[in-house]
Structure formats: structure tokens, C-alpha cells
PDB file of N, CA and C in Angstrom:
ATOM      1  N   UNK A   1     127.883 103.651 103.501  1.00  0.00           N
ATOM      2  CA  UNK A   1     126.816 102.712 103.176  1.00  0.00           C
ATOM      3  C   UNK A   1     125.673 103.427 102.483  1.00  0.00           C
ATOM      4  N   UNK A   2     125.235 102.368 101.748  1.00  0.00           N
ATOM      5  CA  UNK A   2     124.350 103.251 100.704  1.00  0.00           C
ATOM      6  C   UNK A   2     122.185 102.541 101.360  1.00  0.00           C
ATOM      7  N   UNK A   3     122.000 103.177 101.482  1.00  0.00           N
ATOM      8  CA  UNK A   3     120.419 102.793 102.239  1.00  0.00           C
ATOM      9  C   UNK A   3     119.438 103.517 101.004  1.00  0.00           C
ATOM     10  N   UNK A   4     118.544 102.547 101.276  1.00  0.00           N
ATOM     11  CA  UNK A   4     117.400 103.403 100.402  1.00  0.00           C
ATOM     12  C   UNK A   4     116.194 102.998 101.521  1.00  0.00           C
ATOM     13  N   UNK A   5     115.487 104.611 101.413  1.00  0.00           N
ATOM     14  CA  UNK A   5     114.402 105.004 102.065  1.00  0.00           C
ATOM     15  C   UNK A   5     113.257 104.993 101.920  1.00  0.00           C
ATOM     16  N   UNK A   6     112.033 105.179 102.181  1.00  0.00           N
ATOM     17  CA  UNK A   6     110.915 105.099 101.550  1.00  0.00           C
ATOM     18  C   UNK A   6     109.971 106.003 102.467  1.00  0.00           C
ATOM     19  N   UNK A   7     109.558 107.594 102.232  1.00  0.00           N
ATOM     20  CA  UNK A   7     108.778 107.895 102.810  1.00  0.00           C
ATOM     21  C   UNK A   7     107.187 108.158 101.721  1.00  0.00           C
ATOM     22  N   UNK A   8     106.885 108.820 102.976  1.00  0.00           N
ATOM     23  CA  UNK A   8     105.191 109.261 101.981  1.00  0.00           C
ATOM     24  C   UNK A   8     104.444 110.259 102.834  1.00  0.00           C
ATOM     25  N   UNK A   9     103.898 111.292 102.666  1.00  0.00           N
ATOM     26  CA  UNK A   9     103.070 111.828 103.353  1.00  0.00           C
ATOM     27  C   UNK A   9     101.415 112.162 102.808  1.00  0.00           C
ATOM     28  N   UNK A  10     100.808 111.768 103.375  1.00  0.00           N
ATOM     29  CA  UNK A  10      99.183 112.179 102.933  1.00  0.00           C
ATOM     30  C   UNK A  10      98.490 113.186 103.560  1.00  0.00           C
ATOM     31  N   UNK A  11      98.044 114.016 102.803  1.00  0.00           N
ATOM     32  CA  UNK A  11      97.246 115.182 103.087  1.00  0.00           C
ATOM     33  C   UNK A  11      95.769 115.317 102.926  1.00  0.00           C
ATOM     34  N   UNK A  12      94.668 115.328 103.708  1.00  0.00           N
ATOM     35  CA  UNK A  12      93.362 114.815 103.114  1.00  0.00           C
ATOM     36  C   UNK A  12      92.838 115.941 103.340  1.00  0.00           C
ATOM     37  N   UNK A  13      92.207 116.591 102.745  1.00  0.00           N
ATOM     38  CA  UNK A  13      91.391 117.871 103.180  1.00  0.00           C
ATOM     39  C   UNK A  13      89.691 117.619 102.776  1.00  0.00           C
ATOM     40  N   UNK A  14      88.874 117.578 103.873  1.00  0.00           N
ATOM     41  CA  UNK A  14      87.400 117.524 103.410  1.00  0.00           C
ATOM     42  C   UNK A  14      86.807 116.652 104.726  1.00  0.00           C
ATOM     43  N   UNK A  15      85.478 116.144 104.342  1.00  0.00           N
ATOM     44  CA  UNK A  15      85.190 115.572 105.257  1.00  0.00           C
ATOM     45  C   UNK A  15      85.134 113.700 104.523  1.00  0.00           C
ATOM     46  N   UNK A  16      86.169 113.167 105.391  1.00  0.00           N
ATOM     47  CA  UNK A  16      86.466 112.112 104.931  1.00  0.00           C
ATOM     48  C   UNK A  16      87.044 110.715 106.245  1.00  0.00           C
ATOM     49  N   UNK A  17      86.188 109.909 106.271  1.00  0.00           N
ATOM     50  CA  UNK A  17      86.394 109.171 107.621  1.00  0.00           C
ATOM     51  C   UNK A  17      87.323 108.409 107.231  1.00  0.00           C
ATOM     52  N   UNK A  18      87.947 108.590 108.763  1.00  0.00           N
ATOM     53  CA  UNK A  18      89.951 108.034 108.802  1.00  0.00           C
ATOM     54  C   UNK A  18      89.346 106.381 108.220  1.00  0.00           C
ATOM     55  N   UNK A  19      88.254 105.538 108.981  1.00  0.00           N
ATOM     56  CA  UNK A  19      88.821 104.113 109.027  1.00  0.00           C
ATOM     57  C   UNK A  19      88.410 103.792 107.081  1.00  0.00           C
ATOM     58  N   UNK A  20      87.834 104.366 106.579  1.00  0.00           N
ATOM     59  CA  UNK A  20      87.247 104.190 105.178  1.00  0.00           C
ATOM     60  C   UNK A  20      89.152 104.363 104.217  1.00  0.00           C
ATOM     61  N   UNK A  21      89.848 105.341 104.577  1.00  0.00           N
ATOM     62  CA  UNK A  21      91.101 106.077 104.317  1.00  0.00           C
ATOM     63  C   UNK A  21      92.346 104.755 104.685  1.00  0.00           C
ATOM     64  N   UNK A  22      92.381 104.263 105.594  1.00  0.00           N
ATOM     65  CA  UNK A  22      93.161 103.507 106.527  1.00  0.00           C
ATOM     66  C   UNK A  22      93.521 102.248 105.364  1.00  0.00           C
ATOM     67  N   UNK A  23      92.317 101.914 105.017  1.00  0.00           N
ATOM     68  CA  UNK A  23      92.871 100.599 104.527  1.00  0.00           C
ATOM     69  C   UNK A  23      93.677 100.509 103.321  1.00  0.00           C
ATOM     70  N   UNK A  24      93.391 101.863 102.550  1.00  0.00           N
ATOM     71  CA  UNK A  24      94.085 101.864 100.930  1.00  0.00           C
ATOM     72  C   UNK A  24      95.514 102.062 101.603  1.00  0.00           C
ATOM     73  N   UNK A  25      96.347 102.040 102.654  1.00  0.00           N
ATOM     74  CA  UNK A  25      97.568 102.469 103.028  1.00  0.00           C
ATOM     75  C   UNK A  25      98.169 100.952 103.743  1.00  0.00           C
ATOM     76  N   UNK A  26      99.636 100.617 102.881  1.00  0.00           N
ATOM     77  CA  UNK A  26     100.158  98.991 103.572  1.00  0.00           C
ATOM     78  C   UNK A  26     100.886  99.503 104.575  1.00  0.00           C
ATOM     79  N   UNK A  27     100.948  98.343 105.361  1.00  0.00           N
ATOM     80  CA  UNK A  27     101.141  97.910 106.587  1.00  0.00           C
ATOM     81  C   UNK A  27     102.990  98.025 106.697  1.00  0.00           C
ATOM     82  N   UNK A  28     103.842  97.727 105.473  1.00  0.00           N
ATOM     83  CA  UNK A  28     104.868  97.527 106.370  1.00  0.00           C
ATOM     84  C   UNK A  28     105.568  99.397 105.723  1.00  0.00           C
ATOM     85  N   UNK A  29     105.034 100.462 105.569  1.00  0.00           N
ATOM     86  CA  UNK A  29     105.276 101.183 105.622  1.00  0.00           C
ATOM     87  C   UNK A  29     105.245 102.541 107.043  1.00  0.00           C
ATOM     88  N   UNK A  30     104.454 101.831 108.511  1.00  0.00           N
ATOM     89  CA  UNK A  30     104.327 102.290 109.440  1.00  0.00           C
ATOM     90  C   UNK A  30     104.804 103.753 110.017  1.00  0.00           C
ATOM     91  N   UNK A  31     106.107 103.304 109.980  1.00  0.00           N
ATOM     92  CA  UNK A  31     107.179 104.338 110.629  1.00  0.00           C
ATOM     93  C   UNK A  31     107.840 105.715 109.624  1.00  0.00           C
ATOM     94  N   UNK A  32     107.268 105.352 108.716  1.00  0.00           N
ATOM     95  CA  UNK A  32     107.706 106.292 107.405  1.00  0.00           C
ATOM     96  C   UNK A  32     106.505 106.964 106.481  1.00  0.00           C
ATOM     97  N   UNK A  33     105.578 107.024 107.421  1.00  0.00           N
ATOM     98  CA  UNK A  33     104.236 107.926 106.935  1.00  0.00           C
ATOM     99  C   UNK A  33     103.895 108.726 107.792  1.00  0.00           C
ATOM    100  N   UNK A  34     103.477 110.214 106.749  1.00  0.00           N
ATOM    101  CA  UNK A  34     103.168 111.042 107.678  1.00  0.00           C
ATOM    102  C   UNK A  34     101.352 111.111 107.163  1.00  0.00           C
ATOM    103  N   UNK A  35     100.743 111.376 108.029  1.00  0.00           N
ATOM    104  CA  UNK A  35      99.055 111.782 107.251  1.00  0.00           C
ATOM    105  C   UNK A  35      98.696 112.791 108.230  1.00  0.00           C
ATOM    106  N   UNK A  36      97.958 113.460 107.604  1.00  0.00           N
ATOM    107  CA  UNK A  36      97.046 114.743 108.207  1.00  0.00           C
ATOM    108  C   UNK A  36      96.081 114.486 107.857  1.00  0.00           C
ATOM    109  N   UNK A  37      95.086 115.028 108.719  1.00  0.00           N
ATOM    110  CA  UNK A  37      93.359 115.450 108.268  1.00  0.00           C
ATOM    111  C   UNK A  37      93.238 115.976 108.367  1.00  0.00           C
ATOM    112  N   UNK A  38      91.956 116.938 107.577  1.00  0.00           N
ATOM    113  CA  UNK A  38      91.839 118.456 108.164  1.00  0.00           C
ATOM    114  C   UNK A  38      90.379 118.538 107.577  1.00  0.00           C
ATOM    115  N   UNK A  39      89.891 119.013 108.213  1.00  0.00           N
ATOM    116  CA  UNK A  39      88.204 118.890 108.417  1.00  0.00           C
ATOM    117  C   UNK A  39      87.554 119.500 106.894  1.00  0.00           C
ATOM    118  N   UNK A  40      88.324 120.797 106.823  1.00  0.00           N
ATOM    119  CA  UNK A  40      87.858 122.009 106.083  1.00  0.00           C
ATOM    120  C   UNK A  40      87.980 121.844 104.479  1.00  0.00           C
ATOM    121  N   UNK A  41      87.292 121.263 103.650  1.00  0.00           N
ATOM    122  CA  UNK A  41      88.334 121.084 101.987  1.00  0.00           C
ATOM    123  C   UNK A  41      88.722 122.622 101.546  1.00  0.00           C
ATOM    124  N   UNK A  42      89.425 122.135 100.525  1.00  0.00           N
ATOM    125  CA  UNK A  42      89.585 123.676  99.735  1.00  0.00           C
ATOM    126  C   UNK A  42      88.294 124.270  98.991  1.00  0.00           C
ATOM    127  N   UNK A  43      88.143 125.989  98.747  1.00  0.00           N
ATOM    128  CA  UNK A  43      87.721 126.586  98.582  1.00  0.00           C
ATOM    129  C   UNK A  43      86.623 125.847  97.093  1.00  0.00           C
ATOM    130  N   UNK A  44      85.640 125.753  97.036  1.00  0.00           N
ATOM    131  CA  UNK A  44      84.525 125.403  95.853  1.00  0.00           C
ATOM    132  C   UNK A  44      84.860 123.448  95.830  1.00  0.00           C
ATOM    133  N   UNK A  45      85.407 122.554  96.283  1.00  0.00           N
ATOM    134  CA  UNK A  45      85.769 121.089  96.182  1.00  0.00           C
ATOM    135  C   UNK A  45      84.799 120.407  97.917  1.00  0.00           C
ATOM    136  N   UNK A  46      84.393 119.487  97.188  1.00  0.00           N
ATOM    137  CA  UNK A  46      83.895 118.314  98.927  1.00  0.00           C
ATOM    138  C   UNK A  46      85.258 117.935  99.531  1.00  0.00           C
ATOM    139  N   UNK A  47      86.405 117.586  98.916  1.00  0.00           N
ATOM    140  CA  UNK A  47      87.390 116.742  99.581  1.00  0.00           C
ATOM    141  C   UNK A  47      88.629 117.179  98.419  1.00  0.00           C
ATOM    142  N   UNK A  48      89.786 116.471  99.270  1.00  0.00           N
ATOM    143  CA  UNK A  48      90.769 116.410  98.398  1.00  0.00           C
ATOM    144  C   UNK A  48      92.275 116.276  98.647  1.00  0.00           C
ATOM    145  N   UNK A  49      93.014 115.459  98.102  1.00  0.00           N
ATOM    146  CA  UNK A  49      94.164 114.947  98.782  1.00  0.00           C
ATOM    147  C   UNK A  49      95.599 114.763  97.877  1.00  0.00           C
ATOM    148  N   UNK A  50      96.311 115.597  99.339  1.00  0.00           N
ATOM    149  CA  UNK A  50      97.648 115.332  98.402  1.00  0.00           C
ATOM    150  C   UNK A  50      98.773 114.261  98.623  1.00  0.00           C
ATOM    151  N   UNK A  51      99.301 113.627  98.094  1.00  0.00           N
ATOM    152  CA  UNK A  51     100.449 112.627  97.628  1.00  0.00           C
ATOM    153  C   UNK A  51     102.042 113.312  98.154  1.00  0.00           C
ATOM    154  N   UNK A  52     103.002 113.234  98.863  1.00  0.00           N
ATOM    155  CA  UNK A  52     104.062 113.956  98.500  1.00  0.00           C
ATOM    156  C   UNK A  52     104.892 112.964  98.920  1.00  0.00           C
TER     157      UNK A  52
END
């Protein structure tokens, strides 16, 4: 059987509040997202985020 999948993972680095973040992300993708936060951005940037 042939299935198709759908993941996503988000990576946010900076200071960036989850519920402001929350809403640009749909609902029936739940179980197939991964997200991180992480307080600290990268080196000379306020924030910044990766897609994979």
C-alpha cells in the first residue's frame, strides 16, 4: 500500500512568544509536527526560524 505522509518540523531560535507562533500553524496537522524553542537566537540576529 502506497500512503502519503505529511510531516514538518519548526525550529524558532530567539525570543519569540509560543501563543503569537501557534496560530500561523493548522490544526489538522497535530500529530505530525515537531517544534522547538530555544530562547538564545543565533550569533549577531533577534530571532530566527527554520522550516524542515
Amino acid at each position: 500500500r502506497c500512503r502519503e505522509v505529511f510531516t514538518v518540523a519548526a525550529i524558532f531560535r530567539g525570543k519569540v512568544v509560543e501563543e503569537q507562533v501557534q496560530q500561523h500553524f493548522v490544526a489538522w496537522i497535530p500529530n505530525n509536527m515537531l517544534r522547538v524553542h530555544r530562547d538564545i537566537p543565533p550569533q549577531g540576529m533577534k530571532m530566527a526560524v527554520t522550516f524542515i
